[in-house]
C-alpha atoms as a PDB file:
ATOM      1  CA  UNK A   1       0.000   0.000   0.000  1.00  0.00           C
ATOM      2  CA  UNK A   2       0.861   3.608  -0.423  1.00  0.00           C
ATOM      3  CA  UNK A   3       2.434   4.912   2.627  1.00  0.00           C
ATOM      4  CA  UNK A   4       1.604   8.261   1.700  1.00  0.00           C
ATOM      5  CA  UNK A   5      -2.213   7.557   0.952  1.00  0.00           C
ATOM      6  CA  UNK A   6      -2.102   6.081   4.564  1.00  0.00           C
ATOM      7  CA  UNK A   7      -0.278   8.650   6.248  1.00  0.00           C
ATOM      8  CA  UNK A   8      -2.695  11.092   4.605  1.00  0.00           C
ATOM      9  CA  UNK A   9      -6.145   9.216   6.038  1.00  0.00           C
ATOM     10  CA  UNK A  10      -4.566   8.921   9.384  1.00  0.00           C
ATOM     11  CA  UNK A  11      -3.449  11.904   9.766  1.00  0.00           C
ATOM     12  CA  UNK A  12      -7.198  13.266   8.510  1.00  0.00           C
ATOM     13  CA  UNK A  13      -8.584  10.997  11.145  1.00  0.00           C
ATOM     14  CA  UNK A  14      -7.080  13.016  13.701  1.00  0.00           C
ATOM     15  CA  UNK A  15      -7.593  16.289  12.557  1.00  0.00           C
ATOM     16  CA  UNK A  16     -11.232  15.956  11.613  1.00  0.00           C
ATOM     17  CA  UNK A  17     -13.746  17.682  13.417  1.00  0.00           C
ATOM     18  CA  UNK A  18     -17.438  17.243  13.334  1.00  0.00           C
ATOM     19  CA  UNK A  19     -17.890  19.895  10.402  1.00  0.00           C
ATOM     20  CA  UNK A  20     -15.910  16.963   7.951  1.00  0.00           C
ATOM     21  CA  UNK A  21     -19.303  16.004   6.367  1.00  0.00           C
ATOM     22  CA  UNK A  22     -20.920  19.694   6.397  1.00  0.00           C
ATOM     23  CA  UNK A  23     -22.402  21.013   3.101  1.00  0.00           C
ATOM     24  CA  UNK A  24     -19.992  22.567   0.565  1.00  0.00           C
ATOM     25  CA  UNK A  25     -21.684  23.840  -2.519  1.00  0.00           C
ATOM     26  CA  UNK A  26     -18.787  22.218  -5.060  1.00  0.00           C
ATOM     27  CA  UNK A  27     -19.127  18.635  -2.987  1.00  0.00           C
ATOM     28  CA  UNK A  28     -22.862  18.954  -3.292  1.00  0.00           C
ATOM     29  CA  UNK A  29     -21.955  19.503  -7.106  1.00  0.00           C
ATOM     30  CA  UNK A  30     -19.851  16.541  -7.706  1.00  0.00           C
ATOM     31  CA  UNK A  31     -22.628  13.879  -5.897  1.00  0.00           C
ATOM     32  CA  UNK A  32     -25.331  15.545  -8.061  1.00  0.00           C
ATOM     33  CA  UNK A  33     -23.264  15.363 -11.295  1.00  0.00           C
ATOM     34  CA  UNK A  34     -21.838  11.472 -10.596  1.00  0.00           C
ATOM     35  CA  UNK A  35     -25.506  10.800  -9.653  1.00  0.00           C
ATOM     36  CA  UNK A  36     -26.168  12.272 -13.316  1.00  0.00           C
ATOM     37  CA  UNK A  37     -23.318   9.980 -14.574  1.00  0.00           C
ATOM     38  CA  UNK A  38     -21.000  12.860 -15.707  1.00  0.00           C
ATOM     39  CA  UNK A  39     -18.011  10.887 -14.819  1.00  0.00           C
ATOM     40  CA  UNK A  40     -15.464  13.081 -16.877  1.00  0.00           C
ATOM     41  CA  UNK A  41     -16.852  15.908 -15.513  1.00  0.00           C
ATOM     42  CA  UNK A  42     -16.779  14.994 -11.533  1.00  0.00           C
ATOM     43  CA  UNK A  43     -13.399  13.344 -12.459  1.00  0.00           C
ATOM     44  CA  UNK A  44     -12.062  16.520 -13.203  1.00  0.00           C
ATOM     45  CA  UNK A  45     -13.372  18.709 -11.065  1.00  0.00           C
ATOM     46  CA  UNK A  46     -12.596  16.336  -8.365  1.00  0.00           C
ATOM     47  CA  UNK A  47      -9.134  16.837  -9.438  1.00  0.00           C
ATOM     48  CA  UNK A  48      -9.341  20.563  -9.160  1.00  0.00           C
ATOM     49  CA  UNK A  49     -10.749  20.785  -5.623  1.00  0.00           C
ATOM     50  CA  UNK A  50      -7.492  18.461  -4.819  1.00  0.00           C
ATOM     51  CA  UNK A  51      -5.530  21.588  -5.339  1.00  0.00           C
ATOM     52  CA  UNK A  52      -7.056  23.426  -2.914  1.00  0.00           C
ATOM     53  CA  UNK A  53      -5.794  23.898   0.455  1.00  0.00           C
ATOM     54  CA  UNK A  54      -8.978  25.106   1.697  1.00  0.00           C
ATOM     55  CA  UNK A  55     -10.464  21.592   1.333  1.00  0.00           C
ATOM     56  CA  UNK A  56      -7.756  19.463   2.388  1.00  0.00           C
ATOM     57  CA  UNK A  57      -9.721  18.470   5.666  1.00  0.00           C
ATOM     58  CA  UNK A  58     -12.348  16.359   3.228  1.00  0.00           C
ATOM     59  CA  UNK A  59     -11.666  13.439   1.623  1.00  0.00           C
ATOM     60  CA  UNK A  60     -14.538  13.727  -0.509  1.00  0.00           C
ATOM     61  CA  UNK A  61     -12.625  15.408  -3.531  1.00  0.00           C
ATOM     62  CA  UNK A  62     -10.052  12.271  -3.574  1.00  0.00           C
ATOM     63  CA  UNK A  63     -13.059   9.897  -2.666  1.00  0.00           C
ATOM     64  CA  UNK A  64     -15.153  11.115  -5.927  1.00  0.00           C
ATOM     65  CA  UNK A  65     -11.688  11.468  -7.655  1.00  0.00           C
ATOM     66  CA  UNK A  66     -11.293   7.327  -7.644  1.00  0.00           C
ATOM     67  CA  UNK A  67     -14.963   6.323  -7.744  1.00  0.00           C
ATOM     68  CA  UNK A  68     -15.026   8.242 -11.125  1.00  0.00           C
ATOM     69  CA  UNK A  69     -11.237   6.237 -12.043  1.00  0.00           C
ATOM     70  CA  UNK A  70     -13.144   3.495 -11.539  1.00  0.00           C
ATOM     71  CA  UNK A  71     -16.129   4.087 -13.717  1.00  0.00           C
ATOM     72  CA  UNK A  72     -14.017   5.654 -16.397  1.00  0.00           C
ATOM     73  CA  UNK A  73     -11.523   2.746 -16.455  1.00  0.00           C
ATOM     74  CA  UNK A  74     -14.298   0.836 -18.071  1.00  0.00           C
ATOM     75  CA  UNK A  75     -13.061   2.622 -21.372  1.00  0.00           C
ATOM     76  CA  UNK A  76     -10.420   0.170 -22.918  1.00  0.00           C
ATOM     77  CA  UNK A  77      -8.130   3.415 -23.413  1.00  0.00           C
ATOM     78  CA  UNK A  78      -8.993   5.468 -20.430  1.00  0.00           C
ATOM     79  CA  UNK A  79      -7.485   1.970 -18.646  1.00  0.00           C
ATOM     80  CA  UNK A  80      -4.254   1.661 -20.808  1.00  0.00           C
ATOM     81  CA  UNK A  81      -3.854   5.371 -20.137  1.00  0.00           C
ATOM     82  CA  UNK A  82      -4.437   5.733 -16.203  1.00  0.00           C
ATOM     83  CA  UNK A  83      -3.025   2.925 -14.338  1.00  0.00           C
ATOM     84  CA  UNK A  84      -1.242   5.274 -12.007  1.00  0.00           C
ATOM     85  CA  UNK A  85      -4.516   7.309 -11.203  1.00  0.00           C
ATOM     86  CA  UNK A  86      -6.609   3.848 -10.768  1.00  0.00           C
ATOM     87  CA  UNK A  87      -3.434   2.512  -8.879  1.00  0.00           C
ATOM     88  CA  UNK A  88      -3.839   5.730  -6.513  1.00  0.00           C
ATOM     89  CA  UNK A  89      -7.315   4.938  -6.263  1.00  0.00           C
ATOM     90  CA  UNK A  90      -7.414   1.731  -5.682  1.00  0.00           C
ATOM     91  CA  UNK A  91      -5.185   2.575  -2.612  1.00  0.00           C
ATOM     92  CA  UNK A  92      -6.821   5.214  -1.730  1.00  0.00           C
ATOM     93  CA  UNK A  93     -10.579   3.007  -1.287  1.00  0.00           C
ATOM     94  CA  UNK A  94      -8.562   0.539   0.120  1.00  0.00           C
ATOM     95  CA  UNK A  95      -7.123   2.438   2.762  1.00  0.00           C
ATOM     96  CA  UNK A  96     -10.207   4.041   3.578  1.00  0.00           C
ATOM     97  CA  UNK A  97     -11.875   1.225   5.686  1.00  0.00           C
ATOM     98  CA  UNK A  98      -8.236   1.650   8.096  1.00  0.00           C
ATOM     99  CA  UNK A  99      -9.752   4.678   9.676  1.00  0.00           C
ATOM    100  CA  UNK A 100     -13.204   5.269  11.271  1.00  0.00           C
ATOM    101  CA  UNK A 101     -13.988   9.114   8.949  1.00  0.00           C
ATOM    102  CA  UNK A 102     -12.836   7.081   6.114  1.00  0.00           C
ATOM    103  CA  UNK A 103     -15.198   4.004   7.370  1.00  0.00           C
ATOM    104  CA  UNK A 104     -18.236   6.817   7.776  1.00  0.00           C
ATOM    105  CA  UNK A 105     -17.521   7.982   4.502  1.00  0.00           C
ATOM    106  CA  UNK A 106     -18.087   4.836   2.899  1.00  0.00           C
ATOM    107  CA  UNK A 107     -21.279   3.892   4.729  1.00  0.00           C
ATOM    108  CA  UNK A 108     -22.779   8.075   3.849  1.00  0.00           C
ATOM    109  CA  UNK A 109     -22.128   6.757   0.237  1.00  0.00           C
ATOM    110  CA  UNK A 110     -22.914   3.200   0.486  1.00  0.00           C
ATOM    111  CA  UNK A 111     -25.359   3.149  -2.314  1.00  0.00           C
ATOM    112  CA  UNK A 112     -22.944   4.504  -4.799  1.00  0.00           C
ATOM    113  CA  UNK A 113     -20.005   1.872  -3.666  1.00  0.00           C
ATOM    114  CA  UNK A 114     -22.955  -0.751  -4.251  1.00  0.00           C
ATOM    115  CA  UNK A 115     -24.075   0.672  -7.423  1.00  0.00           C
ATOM    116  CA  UNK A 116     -20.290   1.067  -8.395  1.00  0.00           C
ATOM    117  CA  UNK A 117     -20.142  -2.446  -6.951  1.00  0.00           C
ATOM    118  CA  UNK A 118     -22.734  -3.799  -9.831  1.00  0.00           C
ATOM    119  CA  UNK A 119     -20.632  -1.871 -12.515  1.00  0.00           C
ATOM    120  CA  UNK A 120     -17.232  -3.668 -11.893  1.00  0.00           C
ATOM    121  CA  UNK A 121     -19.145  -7.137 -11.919  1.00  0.00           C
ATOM    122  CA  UNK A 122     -20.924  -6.618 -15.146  1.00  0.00           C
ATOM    123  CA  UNK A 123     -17.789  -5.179 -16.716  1.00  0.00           C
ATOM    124  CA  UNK A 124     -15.734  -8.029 -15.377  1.00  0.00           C
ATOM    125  CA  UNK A 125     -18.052 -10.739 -16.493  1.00  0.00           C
ATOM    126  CA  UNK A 126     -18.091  -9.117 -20.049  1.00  0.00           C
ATOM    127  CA  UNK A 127     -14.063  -8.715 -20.017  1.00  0.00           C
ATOM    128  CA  UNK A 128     -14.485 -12.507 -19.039  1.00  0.00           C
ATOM    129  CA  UNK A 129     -16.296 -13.151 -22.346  1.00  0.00           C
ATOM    130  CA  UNK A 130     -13.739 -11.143 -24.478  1.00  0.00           C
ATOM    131  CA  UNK A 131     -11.141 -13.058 -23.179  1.00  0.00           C
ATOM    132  CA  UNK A 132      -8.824 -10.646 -21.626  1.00  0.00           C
ATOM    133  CA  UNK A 133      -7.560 -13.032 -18.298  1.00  0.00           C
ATOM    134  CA  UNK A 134      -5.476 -10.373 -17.120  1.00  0.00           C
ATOM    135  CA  UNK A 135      -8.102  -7.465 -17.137  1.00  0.00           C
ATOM    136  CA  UNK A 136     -10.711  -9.818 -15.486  1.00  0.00           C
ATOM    137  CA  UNK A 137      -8.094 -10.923 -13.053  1.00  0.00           C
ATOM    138  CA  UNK A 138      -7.293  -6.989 -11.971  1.00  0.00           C
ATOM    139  CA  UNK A 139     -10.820  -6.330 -11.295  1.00  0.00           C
ATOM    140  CA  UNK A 140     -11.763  -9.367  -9.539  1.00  0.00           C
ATOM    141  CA  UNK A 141      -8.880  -8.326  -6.998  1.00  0.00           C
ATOM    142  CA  UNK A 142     -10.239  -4.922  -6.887  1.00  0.00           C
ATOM    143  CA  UNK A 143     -14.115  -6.481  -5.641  1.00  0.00           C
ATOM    144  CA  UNK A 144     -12.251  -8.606  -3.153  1.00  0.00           C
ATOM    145  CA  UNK A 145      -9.847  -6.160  -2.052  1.00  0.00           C
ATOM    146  CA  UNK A 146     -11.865  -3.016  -2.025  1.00  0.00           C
ATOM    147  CA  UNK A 147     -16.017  -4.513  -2.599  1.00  0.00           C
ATOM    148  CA  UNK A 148     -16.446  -7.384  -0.761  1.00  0.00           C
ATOM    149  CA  UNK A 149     -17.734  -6.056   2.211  1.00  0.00           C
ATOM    150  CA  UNK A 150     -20.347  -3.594   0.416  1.00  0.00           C
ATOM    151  CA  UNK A 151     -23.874  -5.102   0.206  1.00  0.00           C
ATOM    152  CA  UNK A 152     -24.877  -5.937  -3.816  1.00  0.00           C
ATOM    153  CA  UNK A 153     -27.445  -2.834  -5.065  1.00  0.00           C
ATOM    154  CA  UNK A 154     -30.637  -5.330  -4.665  1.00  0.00           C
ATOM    155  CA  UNK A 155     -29.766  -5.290  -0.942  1.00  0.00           C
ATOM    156  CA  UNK A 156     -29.774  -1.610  -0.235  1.00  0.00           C
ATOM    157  CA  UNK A 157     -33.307  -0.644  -2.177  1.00  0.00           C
ATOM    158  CA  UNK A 158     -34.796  -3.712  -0.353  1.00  0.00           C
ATOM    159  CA  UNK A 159     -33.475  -1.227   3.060  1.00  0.00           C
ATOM    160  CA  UNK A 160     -36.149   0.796   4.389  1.00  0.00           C
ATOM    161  CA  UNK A 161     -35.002   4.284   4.395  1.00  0.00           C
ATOM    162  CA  UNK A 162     -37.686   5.610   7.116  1.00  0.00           C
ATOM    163  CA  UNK A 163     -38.918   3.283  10.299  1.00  0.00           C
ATOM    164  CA  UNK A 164     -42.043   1.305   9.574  1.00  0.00           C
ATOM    165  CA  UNK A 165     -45.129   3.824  10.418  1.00  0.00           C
ATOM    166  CA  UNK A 166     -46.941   0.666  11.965  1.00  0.00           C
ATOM    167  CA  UNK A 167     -45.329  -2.728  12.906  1.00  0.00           C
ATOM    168  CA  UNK A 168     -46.246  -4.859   9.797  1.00  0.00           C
ATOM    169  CA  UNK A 169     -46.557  -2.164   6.946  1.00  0.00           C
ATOM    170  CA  UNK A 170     -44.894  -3.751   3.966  1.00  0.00           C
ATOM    171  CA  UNK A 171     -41.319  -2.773   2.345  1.00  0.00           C
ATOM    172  CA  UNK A 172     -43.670  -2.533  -1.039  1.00  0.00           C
ATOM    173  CA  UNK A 173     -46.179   0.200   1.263  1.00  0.00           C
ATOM    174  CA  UNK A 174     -43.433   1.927   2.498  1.00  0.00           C
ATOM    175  CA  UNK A 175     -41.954   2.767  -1.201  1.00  0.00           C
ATOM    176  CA  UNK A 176     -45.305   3.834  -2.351  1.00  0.00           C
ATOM    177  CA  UNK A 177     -45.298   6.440   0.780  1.00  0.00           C
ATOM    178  CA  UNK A 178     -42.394   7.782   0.135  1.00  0.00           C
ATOM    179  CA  UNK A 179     -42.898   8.100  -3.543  1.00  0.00           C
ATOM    180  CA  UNK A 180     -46.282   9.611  -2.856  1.00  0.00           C
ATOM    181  CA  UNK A 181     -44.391  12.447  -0.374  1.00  0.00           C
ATOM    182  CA  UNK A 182     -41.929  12.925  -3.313  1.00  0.00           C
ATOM    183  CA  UNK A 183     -44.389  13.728  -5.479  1.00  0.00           C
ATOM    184  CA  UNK A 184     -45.628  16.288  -3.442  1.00  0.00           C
ATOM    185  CA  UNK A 185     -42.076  18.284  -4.222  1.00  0.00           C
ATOM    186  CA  UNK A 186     -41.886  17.652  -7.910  1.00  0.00           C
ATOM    187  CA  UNK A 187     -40.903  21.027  -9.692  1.00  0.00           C
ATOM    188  CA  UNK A 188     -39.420  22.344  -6.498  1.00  0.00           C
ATOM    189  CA  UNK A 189     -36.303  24.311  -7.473  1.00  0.00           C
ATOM    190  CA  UNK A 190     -32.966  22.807  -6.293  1.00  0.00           C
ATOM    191  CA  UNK A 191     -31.559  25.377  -3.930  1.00  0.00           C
ATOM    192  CA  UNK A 192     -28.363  24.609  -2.125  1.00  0.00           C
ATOM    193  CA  UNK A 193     -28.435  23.693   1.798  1.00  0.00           C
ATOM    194  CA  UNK A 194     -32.080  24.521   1.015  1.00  0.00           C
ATOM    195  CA  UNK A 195     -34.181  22.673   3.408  1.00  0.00           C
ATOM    196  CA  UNK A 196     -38.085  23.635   2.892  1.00  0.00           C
ATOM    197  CA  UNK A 197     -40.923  23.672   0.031  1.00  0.00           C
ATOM    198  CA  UNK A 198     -39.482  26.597  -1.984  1.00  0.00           C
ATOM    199  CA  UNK A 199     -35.939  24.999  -2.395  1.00  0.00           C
ATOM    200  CA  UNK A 200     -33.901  22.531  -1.231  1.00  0.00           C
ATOM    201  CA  UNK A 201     -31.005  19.624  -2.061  1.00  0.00           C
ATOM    202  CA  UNK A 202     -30.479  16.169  -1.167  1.00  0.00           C
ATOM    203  CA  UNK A 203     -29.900  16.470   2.078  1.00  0.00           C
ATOM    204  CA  UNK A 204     -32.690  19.115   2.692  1.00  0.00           C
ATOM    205  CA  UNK A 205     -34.942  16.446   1.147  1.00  0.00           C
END
């Protein structure tokens, strides 16, 4: 492993304060946009907000910075190209379950490292089917390495998100609440750290 990568998460996990996780407008940006799929675009803009000093107590920039390697790898040329950015990142994930902020981190986001999760299987099982040993071998030691602990995608939307509002309401009635709140807010303008009917963002939701 990267000592440096290491010596970077520890050294975050003791410097950290309570306000690791609060809203910044740009972080709030790059969830929306991977959400969206943009993965150039969050890749590079991850990269930006690397470079500055004024976020170095987050790991959010570097976290979004190797999700994105990850998805983009899937190109056949992006991979030949960046095998010392998916190196980094492969690290970097790795070393993130050594430290409790880098273990919260990964359970805030859980539903993108399962989605992510889903991504690197199918790709895997088609590089299987192309042939290329040596590609499928490199990601089935990244799910083992880095995935095997993160619950498959079916998992976490068969998780209710809200407690139960009686004892035996059904996973199935529980959905159909929540999409019938939704509703209620579609056409609300997205307004950032916006938290009420006339605006609001994913966390305000």
């Amino acid at each position: 492993m990267n000592c440096r990568i290491l010596f970077f998460l520890l050294s975050l996990s003791l410097l950290v304060t309570n306000n690791s996780f609060a809203q910044v407008k740009e972080f709030d940006m790059l969830e929306l946009k991977y959400s969206q799929g943009l993965y150039r675009q969050v890749h590079k803009k991850a990269r930006k907000l690397l470079d500055v000093p004024d976020h170095d107590y987050s790991m959010l920039p570097r976290y979004y910075y190797s999700i994105t390697a990850l998805q983009l790898a899937q190109n056949d040329r992006w991979f030949r190209r960046n095998q010392g950015v998916l190196k980094d990142a492969r690290e970097f994930l790795f070393a993130l379950n050594r430290t409790i902020d880098g273990r919260r981190l990964l359970l805030a986001h859980q539903e993108e490292m399962s989605a992510l999760k889903n991504d690197l299987k199918q790709w895997a099982s088609d590089t299987k089917v192309q042939g290329d040993t040596k590609k499928f071998d490199w990601i089935q030691n990244l799910l083992e390495e880095i995935f095997k602990d993160v619950p498959s995608i079916e998992k976490i939307e068969e998780t209710p998100i809200t407690k139960p509002v009686a004892k035996n309401i059904s996973v199935s009635a529980q959905r159909a609440l929540l999409v019938a709140a939704s509703q209620k807010h579609l056409g609300t303008p997205y307004k950032w750290a916006g938290a009420d009917p006339k605006g609001f963002d994913c966390s305000g939701f």
